[in-house]
Structures are given as structure tokens and as C-alpha cells.
N, C-alpha and C. Protein backbone atom coordinates (compact mmCIF):
# COMPACT_ATOMS: atom_id res chain seq x y z
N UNK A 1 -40.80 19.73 -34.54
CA UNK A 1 -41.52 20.98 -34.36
C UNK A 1 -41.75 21.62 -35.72
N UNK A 2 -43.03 21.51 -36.57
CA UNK A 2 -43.10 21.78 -37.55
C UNK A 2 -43.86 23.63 -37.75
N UNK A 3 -43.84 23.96 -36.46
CA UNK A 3 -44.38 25.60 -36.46
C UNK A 3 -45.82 26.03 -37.31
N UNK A 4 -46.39 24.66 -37.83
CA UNK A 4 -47.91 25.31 -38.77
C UNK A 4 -48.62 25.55 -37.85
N UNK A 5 -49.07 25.63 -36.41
CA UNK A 5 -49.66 25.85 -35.68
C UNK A 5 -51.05 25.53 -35.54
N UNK A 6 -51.03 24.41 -36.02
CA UNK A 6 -52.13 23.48 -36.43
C UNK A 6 -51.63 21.89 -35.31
N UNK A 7 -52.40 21.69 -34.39
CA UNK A 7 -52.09 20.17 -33.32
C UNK A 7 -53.11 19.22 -34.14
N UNK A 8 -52.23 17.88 -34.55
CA UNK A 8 -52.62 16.66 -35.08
C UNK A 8 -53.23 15.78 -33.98
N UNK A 9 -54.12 14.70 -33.92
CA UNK A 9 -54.39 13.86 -33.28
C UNK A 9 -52.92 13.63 -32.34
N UNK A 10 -51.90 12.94 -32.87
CA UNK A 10 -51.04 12.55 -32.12
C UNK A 10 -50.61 13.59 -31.64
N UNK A 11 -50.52 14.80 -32.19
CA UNK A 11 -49.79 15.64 -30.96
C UNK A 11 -50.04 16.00 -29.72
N UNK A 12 -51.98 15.91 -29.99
CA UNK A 12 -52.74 15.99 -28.97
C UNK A 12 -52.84 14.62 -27.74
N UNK A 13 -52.56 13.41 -28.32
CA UNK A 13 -52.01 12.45 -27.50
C UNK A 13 -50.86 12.84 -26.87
N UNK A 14 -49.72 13.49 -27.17
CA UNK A 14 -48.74 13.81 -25.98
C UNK A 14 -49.13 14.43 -25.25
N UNK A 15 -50.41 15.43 -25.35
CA UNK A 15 -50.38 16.32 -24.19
C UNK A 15 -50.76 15.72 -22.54
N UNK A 16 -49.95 16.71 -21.87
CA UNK A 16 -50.13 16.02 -20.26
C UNK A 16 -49.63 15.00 -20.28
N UNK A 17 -48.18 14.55 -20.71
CA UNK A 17 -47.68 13.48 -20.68
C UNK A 17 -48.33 11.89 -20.92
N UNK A 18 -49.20 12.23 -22.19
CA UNK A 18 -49.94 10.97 -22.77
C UNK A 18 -50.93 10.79 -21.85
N UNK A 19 -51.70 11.54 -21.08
CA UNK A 19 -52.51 11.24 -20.15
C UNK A 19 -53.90 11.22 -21.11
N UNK A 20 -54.23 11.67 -22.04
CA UNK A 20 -55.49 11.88 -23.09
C UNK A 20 -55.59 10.24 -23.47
N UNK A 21 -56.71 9.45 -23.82
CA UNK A 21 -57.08 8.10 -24.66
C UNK A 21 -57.22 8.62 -26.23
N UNK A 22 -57.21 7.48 -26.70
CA UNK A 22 -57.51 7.46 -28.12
C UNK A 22 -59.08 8.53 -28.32
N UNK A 23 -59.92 8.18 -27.50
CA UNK A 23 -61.28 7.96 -27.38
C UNK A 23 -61.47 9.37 -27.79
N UNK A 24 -60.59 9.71 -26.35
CA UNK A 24 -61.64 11.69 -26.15
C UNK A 24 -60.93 12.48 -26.85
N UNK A 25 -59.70 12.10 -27.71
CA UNK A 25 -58.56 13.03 -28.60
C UNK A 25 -59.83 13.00 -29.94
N UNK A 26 -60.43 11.45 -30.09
CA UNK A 26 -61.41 11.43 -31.12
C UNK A 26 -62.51 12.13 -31.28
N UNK A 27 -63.11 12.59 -29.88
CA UNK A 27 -64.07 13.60 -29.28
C UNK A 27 -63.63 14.60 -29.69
N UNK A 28 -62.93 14.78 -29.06
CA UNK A 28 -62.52 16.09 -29.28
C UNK A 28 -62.38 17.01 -30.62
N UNK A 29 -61.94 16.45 -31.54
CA UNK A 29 -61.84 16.32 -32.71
C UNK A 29 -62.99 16.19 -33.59
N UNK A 30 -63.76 15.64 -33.29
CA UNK A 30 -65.46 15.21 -33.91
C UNK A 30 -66.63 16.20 -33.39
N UNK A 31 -66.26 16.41 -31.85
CA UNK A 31 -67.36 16.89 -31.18
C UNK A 31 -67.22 18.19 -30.49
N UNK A 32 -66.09 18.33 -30.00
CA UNK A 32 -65.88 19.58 -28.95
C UNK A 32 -66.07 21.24 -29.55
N UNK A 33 -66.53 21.55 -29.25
CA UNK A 33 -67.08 22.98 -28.99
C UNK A 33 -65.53 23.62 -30.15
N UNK A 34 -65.61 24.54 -30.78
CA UNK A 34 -64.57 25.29 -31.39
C UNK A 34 -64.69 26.82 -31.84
N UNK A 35 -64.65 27.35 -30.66
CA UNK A 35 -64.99 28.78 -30.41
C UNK A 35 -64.09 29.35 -31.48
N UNK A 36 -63.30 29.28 -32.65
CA UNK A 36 -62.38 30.20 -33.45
C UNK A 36 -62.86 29.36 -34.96
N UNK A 37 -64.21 28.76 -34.93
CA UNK A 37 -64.57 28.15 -36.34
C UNK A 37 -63.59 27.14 -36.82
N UNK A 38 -64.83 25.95 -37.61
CA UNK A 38 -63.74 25.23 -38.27
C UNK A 38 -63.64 25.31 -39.35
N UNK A 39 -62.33 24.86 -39.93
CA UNK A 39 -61.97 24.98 -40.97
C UNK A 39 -61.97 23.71 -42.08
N UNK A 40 -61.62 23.55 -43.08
CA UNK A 40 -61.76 22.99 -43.91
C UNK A 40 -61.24 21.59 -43.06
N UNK A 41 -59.78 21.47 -43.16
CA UNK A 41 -59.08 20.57 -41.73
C UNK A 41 -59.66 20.19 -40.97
N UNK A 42 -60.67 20.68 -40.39
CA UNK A 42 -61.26 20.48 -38.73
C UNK A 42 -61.02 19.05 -38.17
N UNK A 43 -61.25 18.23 -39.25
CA UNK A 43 -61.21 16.87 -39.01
C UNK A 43 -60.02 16.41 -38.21
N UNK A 44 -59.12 16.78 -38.99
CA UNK A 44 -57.38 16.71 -39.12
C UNK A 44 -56.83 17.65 -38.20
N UNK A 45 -57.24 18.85 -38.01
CA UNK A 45 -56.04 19.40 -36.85
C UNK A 45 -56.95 20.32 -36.35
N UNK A 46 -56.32 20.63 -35.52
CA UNK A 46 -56.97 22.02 -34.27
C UNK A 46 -56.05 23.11 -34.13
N UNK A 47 -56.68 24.35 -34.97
CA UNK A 47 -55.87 25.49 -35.03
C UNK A 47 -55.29 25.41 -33.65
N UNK A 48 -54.17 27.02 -33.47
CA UNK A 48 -53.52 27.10 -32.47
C UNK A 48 -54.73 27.76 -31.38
N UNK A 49 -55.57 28.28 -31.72
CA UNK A 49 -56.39 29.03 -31.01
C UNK A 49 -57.40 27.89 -30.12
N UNK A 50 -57.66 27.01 -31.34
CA UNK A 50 -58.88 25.95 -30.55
C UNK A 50 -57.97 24.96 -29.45
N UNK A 51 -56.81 24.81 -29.62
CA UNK A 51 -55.81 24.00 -28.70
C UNK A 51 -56.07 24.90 -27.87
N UNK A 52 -55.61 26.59 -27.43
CA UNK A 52 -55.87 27.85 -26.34
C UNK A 52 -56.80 26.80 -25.76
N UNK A 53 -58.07 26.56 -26.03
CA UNK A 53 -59.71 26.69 -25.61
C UNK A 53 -59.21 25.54 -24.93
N UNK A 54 -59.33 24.42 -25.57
CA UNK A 54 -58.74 22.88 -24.93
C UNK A 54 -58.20 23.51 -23.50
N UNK A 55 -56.73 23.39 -23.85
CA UNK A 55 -55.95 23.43 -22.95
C UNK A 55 -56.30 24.16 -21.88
N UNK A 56 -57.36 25.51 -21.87
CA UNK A 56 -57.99 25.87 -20.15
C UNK A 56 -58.72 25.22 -20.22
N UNK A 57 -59.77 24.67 -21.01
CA UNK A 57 -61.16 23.39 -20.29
C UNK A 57 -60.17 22.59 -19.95
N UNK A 58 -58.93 21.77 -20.16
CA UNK A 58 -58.68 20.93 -19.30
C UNK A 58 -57.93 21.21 -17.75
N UNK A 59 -57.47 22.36 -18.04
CA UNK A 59 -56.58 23.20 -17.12
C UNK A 59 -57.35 23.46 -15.78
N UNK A 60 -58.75 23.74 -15.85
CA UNK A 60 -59.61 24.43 -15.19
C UNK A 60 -60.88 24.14 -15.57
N UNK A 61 -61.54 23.20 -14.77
CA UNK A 61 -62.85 22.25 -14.89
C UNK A 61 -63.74 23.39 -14.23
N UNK A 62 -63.85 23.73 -13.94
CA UNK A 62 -64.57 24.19 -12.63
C UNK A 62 -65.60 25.82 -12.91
N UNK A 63 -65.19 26.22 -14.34
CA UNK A 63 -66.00 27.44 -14.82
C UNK A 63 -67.60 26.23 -15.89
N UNK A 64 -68.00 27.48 -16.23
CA UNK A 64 -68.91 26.67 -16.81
C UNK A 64 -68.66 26.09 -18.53
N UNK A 65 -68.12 27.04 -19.08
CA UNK A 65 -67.59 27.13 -20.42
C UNK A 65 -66.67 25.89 -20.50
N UNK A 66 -65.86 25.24 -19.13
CA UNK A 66 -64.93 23.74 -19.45
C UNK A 66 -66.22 23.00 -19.31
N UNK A 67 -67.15 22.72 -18.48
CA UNK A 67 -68.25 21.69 -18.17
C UNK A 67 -68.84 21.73 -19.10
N UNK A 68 -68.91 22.61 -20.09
CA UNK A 68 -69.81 22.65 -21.21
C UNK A 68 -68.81 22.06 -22.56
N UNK A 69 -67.52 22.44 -22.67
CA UNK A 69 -66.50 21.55 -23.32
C UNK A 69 -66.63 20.29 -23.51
N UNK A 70 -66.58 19.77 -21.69
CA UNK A 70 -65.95 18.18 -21.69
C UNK A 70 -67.26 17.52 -22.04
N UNK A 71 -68.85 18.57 -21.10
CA UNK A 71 -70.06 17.55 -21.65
C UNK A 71 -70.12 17.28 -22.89
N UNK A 72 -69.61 17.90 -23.77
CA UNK A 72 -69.94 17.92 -25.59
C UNK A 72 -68.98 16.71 -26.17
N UNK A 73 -67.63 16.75 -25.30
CA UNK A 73 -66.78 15.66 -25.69
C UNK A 73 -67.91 14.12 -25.34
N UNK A 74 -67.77 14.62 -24.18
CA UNK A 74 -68.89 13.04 -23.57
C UNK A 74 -69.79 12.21 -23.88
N UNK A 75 -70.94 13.56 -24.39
CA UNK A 75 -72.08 13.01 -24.70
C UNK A 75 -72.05 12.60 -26.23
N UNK A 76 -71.65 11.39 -26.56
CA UNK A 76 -71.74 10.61 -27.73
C UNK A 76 -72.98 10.59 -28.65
N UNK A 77 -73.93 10.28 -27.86
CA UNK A 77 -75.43 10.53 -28.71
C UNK A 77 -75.53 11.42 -28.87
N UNK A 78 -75.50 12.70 -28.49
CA UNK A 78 -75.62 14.14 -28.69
C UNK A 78 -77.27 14.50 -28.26
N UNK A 79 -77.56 13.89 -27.21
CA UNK A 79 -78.95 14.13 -26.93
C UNK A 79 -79.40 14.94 -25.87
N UNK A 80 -78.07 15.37 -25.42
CA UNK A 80 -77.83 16.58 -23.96
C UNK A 80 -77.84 16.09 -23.09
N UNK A 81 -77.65 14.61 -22.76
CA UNK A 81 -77.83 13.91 -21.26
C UNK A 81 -77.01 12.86 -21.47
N UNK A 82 -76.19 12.38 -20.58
CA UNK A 82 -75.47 11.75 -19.87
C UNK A 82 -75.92 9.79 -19.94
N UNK A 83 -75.62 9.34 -19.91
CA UNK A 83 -75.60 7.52 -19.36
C UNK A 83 -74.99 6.63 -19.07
N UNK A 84 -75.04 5.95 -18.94
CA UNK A 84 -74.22 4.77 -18.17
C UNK A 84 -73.61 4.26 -19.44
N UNK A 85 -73.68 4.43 -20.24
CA UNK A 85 -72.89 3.98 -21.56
C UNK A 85 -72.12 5.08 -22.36
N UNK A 86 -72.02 6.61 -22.10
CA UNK A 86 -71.12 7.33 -22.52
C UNK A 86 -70.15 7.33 -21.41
């Protein structure tokens, strides 16, 4: 427990009892929405605030602000639509 309040890739792999892939921790990280700005790091860690954001889009699918989260994780091309290959 190193208290910088900054979550690393792997820490973000423990969450939900390792239930996250390599894949969408990488999404997440690259692509997902970060309502508290990024920082120099962005690459490397997710303030304590942008983990907040995470943790209700995954908590609670069902508002529009998580569907708009996970689509951003998803959509790989970044072309606003969906396919059989993301």
C-alpha cells in the first residue's frame, strides 16, 4: 500500500478480484473518458479521482455517463460505432 493515490495498470488488474483482461485495463488507460484531466502520467496511472469515475461506470452500467465510459473503452477505431471486431 504505497498511499500516492495514483492506481497502476496492475493494480487495476486486481480490481473485482482480477475479473478486468489485460485488454480493457489497456483501454482504459489509452482511451477512457477522464473527467479530472490528464496528467503528465496519464499513461502510467489513474489519479484517485479518475479510479472514483471507473469504479461507478463499472459499478453501475445502466446511467448514460457508464455507457458512454465503456463505449470509449470499446470502440478501438474511435469511429463512434461498434463491430464485430471490437
Amino acid at each position: 500500500h504505497d498511499r500516492d493515490y495514483r492506481i497502476t495498470r496492475e493494480d487495476l488488474l486486481k480490481y473485482g478480484d482480477h475479473s478486468l483482461s489485460h485488454m480493457i485495463v489497456d483501454r482504459i488507460f489509452d482511451a477512457a473518458p477522464r473527467p479530472f484531466g490528464k496528467s503528465e502520467d496519464s499513461k502510467e496511472y489513474l489519479s484517485y479521482e479518475d479510479f472514483i469515475f471507473f469504479m461507478l461506470s463499472e459499478e453501475d452500467k445502466s446511467n448514460e455517463v457508464s455507457v458512454r465510459y465503456w463505449f470509449a473503452c470499446v470502440d478501438v477505431d474511435g469511429d463512434a460505432k461498434l463491430n464485430n471486431m471490437e
